[in-house]
Protein backbone atom coordinates (compact mmCIF):
# COMPACT_ATOMS: atom_id res chain seq x y z
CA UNK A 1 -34.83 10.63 -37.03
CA UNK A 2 -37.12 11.88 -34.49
CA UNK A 3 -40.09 10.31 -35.83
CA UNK A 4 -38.78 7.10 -36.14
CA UNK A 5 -37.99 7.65 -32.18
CA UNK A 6 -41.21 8.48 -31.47
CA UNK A 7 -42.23 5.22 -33.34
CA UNK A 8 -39.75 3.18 -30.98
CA UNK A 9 -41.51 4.56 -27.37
CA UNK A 10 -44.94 4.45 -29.00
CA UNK A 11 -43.80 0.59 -30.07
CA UNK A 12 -42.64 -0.03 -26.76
CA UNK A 13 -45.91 1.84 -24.49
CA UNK A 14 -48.44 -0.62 -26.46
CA UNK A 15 -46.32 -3.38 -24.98
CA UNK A 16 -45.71 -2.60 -22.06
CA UNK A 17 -49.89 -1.96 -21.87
CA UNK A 18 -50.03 -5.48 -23.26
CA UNK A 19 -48.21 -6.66 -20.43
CA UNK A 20 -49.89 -5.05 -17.83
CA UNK A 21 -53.11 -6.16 -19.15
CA UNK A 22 -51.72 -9.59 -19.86
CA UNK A 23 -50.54 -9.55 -15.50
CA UNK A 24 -54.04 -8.10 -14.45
CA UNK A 25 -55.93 -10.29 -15.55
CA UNK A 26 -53.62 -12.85 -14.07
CA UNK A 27 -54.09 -11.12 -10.65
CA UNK A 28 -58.18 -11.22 -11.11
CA UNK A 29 -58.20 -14.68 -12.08
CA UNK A 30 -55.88 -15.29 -8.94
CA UNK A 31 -58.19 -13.18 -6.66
CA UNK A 32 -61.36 -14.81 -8.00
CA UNK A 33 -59.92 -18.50 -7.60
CA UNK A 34 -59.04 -17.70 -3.66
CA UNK A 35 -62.00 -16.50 -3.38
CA UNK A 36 -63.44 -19.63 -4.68
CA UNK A 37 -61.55 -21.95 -2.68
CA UNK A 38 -62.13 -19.59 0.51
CA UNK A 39 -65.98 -19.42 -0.36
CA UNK A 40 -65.21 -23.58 -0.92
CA UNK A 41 -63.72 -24.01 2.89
CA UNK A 42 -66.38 -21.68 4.27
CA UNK A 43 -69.30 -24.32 3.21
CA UNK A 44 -67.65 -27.60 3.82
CA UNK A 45 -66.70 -25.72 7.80
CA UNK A 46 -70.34 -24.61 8.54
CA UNK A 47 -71.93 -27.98 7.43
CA UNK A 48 -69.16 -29.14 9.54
CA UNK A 49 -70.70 -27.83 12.29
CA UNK A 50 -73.59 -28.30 11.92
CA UNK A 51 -73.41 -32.02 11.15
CA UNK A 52 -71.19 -32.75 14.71
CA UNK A 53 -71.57 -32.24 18.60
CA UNK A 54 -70.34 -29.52 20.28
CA UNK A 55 -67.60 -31.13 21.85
CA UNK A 56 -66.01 -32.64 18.89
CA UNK A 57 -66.03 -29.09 17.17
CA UNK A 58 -64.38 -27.33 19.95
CA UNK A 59 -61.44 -30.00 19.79
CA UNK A 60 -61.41 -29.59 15.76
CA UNK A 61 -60.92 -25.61 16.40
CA UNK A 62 -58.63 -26.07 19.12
CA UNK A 63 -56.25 -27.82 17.10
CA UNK A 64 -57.02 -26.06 14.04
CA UNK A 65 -57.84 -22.12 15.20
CA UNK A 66 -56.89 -20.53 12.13
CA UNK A 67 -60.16 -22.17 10.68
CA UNK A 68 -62.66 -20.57 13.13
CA UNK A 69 -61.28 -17.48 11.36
CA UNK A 70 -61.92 -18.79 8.04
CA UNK A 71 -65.64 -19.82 8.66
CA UNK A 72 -66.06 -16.39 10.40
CA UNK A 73 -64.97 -14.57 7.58
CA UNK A 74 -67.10 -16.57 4.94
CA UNK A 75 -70.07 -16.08 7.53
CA UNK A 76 -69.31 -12.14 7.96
CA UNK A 77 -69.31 -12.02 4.16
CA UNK A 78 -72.20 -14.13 3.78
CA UNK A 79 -74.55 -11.87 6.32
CA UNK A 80 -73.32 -8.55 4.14
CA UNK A 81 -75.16 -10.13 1.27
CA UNK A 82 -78.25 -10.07 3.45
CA UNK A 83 -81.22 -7.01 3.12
CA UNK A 84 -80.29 -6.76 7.28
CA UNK A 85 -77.83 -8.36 9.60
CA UNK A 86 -79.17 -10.78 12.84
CA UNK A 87 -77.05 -9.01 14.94
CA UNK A 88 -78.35 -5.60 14.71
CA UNK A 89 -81.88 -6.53 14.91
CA UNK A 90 -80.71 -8.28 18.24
CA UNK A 91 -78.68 -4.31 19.15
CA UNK A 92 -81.85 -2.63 18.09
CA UNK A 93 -83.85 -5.18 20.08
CA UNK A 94 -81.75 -4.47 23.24
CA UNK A 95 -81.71 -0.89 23.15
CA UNK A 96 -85.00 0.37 21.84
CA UNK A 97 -87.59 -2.49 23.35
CA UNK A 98 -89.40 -1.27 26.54
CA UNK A 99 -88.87 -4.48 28.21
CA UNK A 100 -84.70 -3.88 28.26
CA UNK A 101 -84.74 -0.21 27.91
CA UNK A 102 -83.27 1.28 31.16
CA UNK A 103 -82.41 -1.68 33.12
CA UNK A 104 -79.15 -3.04 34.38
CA UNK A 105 -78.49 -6.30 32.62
CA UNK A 106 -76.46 -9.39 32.35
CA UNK A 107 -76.54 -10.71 28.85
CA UNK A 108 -74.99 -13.67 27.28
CA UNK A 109 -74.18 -14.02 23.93
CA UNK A 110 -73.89 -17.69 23.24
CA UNK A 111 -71.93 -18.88 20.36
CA UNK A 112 -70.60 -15.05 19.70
CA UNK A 113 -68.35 -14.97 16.54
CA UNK A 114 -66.32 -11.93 16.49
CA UNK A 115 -68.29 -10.95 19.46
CA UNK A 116 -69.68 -7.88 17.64
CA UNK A 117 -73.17 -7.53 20.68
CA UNK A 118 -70.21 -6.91 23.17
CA UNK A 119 -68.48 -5.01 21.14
CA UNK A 120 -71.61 -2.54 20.52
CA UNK A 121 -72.18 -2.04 23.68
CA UNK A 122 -68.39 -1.91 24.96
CA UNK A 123 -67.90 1.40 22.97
CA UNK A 124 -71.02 2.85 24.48
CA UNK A 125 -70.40 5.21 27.40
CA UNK A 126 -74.14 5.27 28.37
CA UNK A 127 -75.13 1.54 27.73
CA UNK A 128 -72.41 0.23 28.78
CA UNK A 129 -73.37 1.31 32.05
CA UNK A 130 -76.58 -0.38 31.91
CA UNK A 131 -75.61 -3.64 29.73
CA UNK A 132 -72.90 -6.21 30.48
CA UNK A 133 -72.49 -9.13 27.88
CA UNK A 134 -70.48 -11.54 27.86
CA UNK A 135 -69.74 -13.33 25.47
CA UNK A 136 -68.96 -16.98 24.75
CA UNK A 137 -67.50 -19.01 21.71
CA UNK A 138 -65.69 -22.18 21.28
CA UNK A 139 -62.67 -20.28 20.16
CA UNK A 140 -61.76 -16.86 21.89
CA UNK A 141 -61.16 -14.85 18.59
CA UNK A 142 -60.77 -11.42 20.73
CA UNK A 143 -59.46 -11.18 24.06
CA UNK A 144 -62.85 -10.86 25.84
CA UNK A 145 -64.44 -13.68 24.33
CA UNK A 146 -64.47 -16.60 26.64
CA UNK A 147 -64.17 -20.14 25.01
CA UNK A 148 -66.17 -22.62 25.91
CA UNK A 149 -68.99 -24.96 24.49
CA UNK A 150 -71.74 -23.15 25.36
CA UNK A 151 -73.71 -26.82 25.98
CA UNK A 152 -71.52 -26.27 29.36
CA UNK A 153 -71.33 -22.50 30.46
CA UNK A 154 -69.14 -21.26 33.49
CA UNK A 155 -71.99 -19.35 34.84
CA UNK A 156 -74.10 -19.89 38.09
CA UNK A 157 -77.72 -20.85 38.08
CA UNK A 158 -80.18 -17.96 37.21
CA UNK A 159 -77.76 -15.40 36.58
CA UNK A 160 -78.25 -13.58 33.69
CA UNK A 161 -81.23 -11.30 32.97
CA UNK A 162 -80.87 -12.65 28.85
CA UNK A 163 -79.26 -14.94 26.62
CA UNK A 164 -78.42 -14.91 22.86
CA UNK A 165 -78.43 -17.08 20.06
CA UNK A 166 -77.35 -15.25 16.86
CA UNK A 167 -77.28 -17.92 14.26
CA UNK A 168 -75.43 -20.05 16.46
CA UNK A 169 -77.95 -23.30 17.45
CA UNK A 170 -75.13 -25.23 15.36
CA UNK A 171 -74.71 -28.99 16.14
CA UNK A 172 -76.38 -31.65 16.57
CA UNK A 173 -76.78 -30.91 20.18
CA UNK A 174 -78.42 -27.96 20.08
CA UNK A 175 -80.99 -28.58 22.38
CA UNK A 176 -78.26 -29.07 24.97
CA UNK A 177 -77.41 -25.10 24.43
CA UNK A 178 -80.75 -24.04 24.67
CA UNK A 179 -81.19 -25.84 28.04
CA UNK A 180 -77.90 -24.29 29.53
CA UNK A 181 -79.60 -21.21 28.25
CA UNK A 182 -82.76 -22.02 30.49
CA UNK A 183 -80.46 -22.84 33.06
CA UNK A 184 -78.35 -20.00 33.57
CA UNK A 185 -81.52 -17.75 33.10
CA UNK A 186 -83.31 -15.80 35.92
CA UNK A 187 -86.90 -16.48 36.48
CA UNK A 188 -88.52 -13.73 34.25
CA UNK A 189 -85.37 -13.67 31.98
CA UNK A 190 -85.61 -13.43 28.32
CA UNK A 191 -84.05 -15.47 25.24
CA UNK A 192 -83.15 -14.56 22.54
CA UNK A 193 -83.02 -16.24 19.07
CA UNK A 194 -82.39 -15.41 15.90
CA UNK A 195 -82.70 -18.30 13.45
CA UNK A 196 -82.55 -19.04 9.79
CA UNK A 197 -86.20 -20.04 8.22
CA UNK A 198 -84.60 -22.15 6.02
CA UNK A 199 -83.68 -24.47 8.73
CA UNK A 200 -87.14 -24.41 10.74
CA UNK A 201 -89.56 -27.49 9.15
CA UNK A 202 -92.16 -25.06 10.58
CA UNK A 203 -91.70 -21.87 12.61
CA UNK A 204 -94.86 -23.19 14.41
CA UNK A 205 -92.72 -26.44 15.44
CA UNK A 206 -89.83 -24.80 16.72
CA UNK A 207 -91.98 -22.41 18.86
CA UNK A 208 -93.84 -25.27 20.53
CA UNK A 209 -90.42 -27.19 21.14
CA UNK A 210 -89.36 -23.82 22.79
CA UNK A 211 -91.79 -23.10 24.52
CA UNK A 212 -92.17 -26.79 25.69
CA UNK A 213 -89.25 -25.90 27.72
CA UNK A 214 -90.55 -23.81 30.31
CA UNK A 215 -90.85 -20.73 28.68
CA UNK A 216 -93.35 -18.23 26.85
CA UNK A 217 -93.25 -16.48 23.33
CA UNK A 218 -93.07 -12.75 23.37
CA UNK A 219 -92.46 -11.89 20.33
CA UNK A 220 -91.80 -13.63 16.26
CA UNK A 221 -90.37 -11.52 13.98
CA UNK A 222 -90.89 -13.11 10.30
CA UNK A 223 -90.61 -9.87 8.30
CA UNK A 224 -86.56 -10.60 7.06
CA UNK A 225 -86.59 -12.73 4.26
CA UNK A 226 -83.39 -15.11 5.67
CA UNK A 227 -84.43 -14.99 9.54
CA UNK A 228 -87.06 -15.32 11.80
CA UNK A 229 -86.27 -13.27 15.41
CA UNK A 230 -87.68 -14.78 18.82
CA UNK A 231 -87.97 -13.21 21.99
CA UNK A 232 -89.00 -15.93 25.17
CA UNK A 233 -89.77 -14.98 28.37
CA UNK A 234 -88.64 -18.41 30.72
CA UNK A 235 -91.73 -19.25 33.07
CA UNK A 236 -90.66 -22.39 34.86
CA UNK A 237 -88.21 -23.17 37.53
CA UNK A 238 -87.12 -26.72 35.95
CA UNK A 239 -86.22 -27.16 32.05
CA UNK A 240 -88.61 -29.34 30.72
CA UNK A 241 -86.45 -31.08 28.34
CA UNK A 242 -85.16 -33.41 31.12
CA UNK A 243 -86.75 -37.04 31.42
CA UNK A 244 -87.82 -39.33 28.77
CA UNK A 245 -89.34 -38.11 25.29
CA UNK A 246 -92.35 -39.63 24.75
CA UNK A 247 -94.85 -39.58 22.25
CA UNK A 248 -97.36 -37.22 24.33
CA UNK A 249 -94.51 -34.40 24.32
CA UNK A 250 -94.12 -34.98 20.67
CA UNK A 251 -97.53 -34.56 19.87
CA UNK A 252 -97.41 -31.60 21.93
CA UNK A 253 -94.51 -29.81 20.02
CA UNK A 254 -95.38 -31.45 16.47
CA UNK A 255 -99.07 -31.55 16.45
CA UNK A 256 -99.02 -35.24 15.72
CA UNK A 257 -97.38 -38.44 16.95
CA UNK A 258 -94.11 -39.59 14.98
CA UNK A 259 -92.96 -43.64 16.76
CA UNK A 260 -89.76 -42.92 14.74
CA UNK A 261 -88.22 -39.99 17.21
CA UNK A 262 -87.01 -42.27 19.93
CA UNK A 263 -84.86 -39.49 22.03
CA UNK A 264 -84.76 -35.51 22.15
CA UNK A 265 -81.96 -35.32 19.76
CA UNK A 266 -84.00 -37.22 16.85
CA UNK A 267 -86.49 -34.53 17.77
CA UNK A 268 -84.62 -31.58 17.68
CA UNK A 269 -82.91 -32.38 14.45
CA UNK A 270 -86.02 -33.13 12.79
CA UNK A 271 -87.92 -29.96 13.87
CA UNK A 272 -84.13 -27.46 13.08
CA UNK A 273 -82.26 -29.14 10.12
CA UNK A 274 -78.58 -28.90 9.19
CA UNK A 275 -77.91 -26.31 6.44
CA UNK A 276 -75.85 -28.78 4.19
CA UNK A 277 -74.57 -28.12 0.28
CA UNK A 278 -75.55 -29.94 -2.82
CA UNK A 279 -72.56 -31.39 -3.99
CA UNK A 280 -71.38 -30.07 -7.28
């Protein structure tokens, strides 16, 4: 009598085991095809923005803000895949380089994500003393965040002592960024880019077009093997990207004439290209 019992529960463990089995490797497959789909509306949302002005993106994300999250989250799960993270090279940069290193500062963190720079420094009794950023997106996703497009920044003329660009020269207009950038710059001031190589048709050509701006290279930091980290120093009084483009600029910034780049934005696009999928 007992044994046949015992039969009965052993009958009835195996299953119940069967079951769970059977409903966890439901759940998995669930997980992994959310993840999928999320890893899906990640890609098609950065070449989004990449593909589009500034100004048409920040109306997207105003009406849709729930997807800013969604590309941040992709991108924050993206950069974790990475042998070392943009953003704390650019923390590193701040607080260990002799050119920052005990000196109040203004800093502007242009196209901030989650805002992580201000963040950093926030939390930091010491440094925060020293360093204020601020820090700009096109959607605020934390309360100090102020949204904007960053190709039009709230700030005065020549008043901050650096400005960032974290992965964030998105847009067709990009060039429009980097001259609010130059703008809101102090004579002396530095900028700050980190950039994916992948992007650059040469490092050499996105330098010159830089630099072609007003400003000098301090430093070029190739050693990552996703990024390459800039540090300008802005020399001029005027941005140079105003006027006409002509075909002595782009010989200056290419090396060689190209008839086919009529206007800055042809230029720019052909010297920082959009990161866009195959299609599958």
């Amino acid at each position: 009598m007992f044994g046949k019992v015992k039969g009965n529960r052993s009958g009835n463990q195996q299953s119940i085991s069967k079951k769970n089995k059977k409903e966890l490797k439901a759940q998995r497959k669930w997980e992994q095809d959310e993840e999928r789909i999320k890893g899906s509306k990640f890609r098609l949302l950065n070449e989004y923005m990449y593909t589009v002005n500034s100004e048409e993106a920040q109306k997207h994300f105003k009406n849709h803000p729930e997807e800013f999250k969604i590309y941040h989250t992709g991108y924050a799960q993206q950069i974790e895949k990475w042998p070392e993270s943009p953003v704390g090279n650019i923390i590193k940069l701040l607080t260990e380089s002799e050119q920052f290193q005990n000196k109040k500062l203004v800093v502007c963190d242009l196209g901030c994500g989650q805002g992580e720079i201000q963040e950093y420094f926030q939390k930091d009794k010491r440094l925060s003393k020293l360093i204020t950023v601020k820090s700009f997106d096109l959607v605020a996703i934390k309360p100090y965040i102020i949204e904007t497009d960053i190709s039009n920044l709230p700030m005065d003329d020549c008043s901050c002592d650096a400005a960032i660009f974290s992965l964030s020269l998105m847009g067709i207009n990009y060039l429009d960024y980097l001259g609010e950038a130059f703008r809101v710059l102090k004579k002396n001031g530095h900028l700050i880019i980190a950039e994916v190589k992948s992007r650059m048709n040469t490092i050499d050509n996105f330098v010159n077009l830089v630099t072609g701006m007003g400003m000098k290279i301090l430093k070029r930091d190739e050693h990552n093997s996703h990024f390459v980290l800039f540090v300008f120093e802005k020399i001029m009084d005027v941005c140079q990207f105003n006027g006409p483009l002509n075909q002595k600029r782009v010989y200056q910034i290419l090396g060689q004439k190209d008839p086919n780049l009529k206007d800055w934005q042809s230029l720019g696009q052909q010297i920082l290209q959009p990161c866009v999928y195959k299609k599958r």
